[in-house]
PDB file of N, CA and C in Angstrom:
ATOM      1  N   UNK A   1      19.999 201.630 214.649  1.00  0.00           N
ATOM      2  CA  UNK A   1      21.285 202.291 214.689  1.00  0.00           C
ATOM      3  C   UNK A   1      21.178 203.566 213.864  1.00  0.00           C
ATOM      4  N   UNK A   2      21.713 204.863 214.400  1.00  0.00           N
ATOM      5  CA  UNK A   2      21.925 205.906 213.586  1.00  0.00           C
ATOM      6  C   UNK A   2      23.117 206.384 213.093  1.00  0.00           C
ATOM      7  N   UNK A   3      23.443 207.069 212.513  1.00  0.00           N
ATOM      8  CA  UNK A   3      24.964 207.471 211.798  1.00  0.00           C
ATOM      9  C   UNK A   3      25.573 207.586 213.011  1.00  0.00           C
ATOM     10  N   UNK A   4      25.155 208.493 214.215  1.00  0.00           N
ATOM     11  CA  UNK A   4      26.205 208.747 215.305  1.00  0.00           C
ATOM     12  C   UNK A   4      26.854 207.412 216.072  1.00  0.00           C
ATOM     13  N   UNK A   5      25.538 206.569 216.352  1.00  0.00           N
ATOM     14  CA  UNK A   5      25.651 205.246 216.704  1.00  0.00           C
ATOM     15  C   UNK A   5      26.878 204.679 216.199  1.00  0.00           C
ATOM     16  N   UNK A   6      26.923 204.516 214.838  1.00  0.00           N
ATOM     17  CA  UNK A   6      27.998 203.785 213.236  1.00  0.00           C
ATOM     18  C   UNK A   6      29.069 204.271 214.002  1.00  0.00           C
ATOM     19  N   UNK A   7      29.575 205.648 214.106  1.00  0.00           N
ATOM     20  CA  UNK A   7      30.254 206.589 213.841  1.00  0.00           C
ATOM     21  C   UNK A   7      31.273 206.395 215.482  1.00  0.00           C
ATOM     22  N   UNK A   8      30.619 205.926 216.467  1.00  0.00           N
ATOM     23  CA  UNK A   8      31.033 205.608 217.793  1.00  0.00           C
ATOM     24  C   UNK A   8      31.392 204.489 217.975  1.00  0.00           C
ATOM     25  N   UNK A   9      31.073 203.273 217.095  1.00  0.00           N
ATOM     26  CA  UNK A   9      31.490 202.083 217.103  1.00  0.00           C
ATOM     27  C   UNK A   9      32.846 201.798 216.199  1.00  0.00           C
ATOM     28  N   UNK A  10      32.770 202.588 215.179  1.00  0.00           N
ATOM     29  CA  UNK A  10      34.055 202.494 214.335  1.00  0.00           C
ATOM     30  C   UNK A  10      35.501 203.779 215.095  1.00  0.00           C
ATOM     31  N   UNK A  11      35.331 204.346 215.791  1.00  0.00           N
ATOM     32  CA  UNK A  11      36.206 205.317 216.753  1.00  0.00           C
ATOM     33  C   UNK A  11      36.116 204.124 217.883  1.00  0.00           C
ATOM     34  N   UNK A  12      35.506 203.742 218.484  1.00  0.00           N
ATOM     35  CA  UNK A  12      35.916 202.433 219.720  1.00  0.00           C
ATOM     36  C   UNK A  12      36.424 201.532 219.087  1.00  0.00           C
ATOM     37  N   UNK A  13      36.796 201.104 217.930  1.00  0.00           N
ATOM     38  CA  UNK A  13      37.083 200.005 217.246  1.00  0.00           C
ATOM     39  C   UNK A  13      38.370 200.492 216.507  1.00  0.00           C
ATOM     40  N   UNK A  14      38.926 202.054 216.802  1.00  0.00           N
ATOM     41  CA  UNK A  14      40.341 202.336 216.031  1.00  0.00           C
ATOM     42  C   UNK A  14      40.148 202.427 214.728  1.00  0.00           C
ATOM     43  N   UNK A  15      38.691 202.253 213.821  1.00  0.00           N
ATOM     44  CA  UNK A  15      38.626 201.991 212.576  1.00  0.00           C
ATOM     45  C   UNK A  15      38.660 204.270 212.008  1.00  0.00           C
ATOM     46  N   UNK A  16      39.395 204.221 210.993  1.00  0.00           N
ATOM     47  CA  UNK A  16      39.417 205.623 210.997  1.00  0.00           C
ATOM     48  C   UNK A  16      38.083 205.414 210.309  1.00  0.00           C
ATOM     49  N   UNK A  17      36.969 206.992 210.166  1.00  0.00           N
ATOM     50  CA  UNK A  17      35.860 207.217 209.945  1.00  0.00           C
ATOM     51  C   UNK A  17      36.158 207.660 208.226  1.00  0.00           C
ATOM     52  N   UNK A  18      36.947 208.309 207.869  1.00  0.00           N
ATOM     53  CA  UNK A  18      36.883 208.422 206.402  1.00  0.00           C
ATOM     54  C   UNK A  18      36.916 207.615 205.433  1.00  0.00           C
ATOM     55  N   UNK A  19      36.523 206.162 205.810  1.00  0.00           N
ATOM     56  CA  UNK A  19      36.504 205.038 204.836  1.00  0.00           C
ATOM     57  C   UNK A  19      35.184 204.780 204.323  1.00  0.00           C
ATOM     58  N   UNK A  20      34.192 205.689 205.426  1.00  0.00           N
ATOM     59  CA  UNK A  20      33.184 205.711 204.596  1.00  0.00           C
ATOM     60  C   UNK A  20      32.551 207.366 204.688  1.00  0.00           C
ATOM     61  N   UNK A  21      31.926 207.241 203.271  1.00  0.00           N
ATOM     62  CA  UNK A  21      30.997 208.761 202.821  1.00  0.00           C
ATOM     63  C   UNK A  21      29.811 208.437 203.182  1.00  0.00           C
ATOM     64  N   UNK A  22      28.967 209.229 203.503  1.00  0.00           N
ATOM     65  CA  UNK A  22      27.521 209.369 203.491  1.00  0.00           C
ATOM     66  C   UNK A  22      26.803 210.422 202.610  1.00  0.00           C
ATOM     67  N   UNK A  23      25.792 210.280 201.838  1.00  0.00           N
ATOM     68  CA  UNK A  23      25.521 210.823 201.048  1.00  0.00           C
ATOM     69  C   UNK A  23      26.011 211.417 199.137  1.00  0.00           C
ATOM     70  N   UNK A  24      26.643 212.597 200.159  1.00  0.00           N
ATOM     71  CA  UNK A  24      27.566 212.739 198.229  1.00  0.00           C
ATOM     72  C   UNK A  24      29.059 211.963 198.509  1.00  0.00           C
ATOM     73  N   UNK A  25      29.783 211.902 197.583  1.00  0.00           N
ATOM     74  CA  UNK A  25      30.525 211.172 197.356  1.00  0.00           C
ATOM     75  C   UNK A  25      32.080 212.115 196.954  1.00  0.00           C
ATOM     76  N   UNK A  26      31.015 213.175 196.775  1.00  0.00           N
ATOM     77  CA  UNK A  26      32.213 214.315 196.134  1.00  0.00           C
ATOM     78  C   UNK A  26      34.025 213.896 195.603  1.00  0.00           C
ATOM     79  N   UNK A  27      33.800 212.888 194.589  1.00  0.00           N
ATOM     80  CA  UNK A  27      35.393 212.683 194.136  1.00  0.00           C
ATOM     81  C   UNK A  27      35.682 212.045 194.889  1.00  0.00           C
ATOM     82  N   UNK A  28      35.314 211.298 196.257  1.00  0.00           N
ATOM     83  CA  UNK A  28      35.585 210.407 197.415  1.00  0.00           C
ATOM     84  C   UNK A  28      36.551 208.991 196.728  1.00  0.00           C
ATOM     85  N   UNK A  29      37.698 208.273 196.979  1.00  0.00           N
ATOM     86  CA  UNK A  29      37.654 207.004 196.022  1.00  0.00           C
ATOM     87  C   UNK A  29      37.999 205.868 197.501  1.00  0.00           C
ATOM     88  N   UNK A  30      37.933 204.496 196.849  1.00  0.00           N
ATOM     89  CA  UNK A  30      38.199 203.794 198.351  1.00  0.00           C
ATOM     90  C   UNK A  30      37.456 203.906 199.453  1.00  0.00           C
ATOM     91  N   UNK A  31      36.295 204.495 199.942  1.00  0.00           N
ATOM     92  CA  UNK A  31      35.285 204.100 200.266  1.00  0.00           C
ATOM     93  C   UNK A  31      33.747 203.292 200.204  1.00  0.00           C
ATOM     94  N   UNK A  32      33.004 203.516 201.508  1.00  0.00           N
ATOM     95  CA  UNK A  32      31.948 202.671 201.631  1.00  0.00           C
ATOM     96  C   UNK A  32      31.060 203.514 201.330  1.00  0.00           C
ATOM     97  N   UNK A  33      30.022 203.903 200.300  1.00  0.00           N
ATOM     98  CA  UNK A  33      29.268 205.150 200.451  1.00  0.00           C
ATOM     99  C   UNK A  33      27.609 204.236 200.888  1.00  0.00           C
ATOM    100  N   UNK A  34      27.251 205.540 201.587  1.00  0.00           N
ATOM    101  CA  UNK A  34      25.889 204.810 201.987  1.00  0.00           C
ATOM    102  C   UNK A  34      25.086 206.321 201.874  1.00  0.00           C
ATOM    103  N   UNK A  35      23.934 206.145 201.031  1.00  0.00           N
ATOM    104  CA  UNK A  35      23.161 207.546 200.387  1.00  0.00           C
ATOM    105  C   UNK A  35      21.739 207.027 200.338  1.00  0.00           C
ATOM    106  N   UNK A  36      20.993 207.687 200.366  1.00  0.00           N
ATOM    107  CA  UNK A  36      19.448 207.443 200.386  1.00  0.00           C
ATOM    108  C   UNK A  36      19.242 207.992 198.608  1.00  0.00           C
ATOM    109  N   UNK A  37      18.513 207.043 197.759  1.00  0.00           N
ATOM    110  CA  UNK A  37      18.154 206.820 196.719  1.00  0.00           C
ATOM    111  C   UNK A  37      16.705 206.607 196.654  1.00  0.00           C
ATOM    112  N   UNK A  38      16.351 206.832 195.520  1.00  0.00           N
ATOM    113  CA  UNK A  38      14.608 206.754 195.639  1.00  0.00           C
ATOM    114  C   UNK A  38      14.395 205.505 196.121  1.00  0.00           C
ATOM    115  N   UNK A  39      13.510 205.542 196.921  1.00  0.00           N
ATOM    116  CA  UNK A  39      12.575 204.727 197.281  1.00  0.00           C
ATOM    117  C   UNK A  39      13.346 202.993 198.354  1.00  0.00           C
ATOM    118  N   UNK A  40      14.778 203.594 198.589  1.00  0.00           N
ATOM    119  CA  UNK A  40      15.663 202.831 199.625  1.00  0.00           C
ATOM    120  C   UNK A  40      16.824 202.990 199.627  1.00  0.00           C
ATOM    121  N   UNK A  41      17.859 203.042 200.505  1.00  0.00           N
ATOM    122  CA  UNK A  41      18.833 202.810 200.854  1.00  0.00           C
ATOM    123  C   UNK A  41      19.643 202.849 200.592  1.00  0.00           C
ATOM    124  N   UNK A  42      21.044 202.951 199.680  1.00  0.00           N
ATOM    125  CA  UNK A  42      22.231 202.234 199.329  1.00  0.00           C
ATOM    126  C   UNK A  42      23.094 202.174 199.906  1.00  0.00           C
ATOM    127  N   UNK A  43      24.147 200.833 199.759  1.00  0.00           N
ATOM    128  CA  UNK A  43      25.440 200.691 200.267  1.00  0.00           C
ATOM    129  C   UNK A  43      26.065 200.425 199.194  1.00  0.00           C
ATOM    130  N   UNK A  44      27.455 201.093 198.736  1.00  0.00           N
ATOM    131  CA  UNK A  44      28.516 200.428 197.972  1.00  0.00           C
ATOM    132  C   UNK A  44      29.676 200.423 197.990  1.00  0.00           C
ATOM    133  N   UNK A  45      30.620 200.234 197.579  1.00  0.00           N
ATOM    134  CA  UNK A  45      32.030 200.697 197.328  1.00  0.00           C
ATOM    135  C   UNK A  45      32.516 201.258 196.195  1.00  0.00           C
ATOM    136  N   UNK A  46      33.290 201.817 196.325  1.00  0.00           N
ATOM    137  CA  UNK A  46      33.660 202.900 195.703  1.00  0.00           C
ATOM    138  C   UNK A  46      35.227 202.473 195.508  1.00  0.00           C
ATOM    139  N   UNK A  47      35.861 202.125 194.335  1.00  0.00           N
ATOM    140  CA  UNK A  47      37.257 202.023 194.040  1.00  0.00           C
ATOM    141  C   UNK A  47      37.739 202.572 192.323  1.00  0.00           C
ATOM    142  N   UNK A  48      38.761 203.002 192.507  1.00  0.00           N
ATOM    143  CA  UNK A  48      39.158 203.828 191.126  1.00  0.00           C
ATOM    144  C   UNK A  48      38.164 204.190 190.626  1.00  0.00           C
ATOM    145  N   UNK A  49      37.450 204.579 191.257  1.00  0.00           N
ATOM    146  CA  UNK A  49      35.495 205.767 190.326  1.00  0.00           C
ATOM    147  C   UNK A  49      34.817 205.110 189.930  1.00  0.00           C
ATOM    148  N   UNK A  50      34.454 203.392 190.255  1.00  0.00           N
ATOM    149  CA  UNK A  50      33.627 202.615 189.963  1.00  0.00           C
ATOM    150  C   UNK A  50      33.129 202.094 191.424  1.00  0.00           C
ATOM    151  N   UNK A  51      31.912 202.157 191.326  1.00  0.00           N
ATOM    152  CA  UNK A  51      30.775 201.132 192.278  1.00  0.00           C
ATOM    153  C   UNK A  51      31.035 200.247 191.979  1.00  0.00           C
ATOM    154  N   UNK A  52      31.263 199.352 193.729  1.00  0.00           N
ATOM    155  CA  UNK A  52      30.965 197.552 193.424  1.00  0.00           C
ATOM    156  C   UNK A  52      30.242 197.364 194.764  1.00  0.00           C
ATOM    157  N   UNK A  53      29.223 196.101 194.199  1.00  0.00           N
ATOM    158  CA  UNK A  53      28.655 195.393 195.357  1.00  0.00           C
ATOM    159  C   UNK A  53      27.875 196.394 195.733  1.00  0.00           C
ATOM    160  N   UNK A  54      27.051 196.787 195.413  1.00  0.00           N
ATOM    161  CA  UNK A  54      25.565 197.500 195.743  1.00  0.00           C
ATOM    162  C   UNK A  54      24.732 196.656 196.177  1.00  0.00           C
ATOM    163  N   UNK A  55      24.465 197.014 197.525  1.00  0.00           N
ATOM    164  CA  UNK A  55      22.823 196.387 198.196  1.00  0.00           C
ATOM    165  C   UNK A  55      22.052 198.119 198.441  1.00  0.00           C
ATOM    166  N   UNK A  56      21.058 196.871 198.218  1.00  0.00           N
ATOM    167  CA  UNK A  56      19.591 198.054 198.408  1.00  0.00           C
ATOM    168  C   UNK A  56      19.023 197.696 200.296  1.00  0.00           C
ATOM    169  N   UNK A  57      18.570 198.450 201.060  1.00  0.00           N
ATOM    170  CA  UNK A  57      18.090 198.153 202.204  1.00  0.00           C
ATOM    171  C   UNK A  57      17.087 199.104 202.339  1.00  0.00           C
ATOM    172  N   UNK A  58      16.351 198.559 203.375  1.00  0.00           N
ATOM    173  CA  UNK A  58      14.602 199.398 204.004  1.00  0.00           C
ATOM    174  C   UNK A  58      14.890 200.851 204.419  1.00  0.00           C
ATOM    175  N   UNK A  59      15.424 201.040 205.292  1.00  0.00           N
ATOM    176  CA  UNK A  59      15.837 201.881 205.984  1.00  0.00           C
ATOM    177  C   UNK A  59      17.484 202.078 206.066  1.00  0.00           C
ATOM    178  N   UNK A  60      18.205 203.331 206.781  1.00  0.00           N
ATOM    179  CA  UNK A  60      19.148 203.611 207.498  1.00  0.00           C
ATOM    180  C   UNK A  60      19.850 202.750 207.688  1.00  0.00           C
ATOM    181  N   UNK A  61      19.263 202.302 209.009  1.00  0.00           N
ATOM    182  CA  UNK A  61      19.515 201.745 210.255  1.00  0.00           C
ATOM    183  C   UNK A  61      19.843 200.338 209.952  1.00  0.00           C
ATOM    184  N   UNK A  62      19.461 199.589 208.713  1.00  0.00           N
ATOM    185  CA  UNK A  62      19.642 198.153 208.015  1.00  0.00           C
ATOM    186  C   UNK A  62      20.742 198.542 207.356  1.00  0.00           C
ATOM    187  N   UNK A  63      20.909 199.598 206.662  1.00  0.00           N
ATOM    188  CA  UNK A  63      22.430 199.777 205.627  1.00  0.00           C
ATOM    189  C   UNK A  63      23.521 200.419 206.243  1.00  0.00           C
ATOM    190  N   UNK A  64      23.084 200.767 207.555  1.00  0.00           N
ATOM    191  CA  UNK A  64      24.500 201.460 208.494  1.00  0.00           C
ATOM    192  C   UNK A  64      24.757 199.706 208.709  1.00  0.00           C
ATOM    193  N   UNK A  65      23.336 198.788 209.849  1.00  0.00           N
ATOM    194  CA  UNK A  65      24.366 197.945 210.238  1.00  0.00           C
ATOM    195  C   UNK A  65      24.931 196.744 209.345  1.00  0.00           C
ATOM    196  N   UNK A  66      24.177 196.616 208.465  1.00  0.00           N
ATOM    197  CA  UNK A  66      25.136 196.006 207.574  1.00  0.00           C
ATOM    198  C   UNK A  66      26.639 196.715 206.712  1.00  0.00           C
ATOM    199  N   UNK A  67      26.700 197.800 206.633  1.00  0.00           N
ATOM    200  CA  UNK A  67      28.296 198.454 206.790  1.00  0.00           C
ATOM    201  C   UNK A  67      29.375 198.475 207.393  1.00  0.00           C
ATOM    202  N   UNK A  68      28.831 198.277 208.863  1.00  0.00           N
ATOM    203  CA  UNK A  68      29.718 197.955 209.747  1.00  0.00           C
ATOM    204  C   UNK A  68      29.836 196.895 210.227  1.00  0.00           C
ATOM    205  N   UNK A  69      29.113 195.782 209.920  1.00  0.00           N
ATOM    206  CA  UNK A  69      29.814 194.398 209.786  1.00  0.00           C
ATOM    207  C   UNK A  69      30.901 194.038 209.015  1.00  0.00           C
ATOM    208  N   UNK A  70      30.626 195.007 207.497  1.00  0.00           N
ATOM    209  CA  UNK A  70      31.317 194.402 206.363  1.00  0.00           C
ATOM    210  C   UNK A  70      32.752 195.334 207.047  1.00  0.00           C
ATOM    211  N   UNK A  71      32.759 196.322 207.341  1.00  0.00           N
ATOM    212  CA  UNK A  71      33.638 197.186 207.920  1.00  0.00           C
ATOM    213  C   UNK A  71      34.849 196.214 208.841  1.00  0.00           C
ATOM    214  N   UNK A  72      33.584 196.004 209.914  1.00  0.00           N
ATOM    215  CA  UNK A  72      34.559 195.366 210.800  1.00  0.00           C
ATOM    216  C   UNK A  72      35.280 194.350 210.640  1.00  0.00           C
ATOM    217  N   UNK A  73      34.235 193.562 209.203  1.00  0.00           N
ATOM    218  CA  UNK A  73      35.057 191.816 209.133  1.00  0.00           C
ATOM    219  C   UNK A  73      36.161 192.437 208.253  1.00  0.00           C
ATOM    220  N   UNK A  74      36.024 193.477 207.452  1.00  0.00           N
ATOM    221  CA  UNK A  74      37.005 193.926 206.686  1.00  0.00           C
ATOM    222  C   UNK A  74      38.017 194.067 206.927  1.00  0.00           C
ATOM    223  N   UNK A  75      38.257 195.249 208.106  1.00  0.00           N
ATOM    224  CA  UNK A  75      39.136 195.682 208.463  1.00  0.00           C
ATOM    225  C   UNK A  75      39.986 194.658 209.545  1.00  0.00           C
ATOM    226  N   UNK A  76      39.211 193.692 210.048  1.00  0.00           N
ATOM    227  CA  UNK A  76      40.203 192.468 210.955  1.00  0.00           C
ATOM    228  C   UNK A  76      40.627 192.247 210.449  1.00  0.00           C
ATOM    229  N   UNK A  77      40.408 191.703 208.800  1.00  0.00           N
ATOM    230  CA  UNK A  77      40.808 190.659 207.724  1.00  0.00           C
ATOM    231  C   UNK A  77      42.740 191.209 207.175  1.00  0.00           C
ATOM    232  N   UNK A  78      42.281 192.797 207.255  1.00  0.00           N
ATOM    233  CA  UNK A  78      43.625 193.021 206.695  1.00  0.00           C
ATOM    234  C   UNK A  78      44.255 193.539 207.471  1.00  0.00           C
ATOM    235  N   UNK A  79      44.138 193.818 208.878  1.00  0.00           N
ATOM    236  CA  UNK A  79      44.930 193.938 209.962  1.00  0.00           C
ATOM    237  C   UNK A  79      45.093 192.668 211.235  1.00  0.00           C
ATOM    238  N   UNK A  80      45.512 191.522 210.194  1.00  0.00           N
ATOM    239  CA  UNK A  80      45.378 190.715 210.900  1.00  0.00           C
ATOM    240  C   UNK A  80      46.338 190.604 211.181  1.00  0.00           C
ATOM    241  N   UNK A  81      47.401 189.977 212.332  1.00  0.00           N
ATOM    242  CA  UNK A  81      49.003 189.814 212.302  1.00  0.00           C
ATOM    243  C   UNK A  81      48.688 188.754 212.610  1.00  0.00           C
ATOM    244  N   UNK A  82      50.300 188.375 212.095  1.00  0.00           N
ATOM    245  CA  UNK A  82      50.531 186.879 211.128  1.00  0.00           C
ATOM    246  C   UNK A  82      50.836 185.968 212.411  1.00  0.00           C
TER     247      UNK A  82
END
């Protein structure tokens, strides 16, 4: 999977795209950031200017699709009607 890939599945899915950053983070808060770090991968979240839940992955293509799992189970979870 590549960013455009990510990026087409969360627009078919109604999910808005600014929930997650790629790369810099620039003051970003309430997002998923996913940035290439020495030597692998990162995924985290980002709330009131603190990282939580950092995984490390091989490649890209392992930390996009694990983003958009967490994305998607995420976002069902709190748009769920009752």
């Amino acid at each position: 999977m590549d960013r455009q890939e990510f990026i087409e599945v969360l627009k078919s899915r109604n999910i808005p795209i600014n929930i997650v950053c790629f790369d810099e983070l620039n003051g970003r808060d309430g997002v998923i950031w996913i940035r290439k770090i020495p030597y692998e991968w990162s995924v985290s979240h980002i709330e009131r200017g603190q990282e939580y839940n950092w995984r490390g992955f091989q490649s890209e293509s392992d930390a996009l699709k694990y983003s958009l799992e967490t994305i998607i189970e995420e976002y069902v979870l709190l748009n769920k009607q009752p």
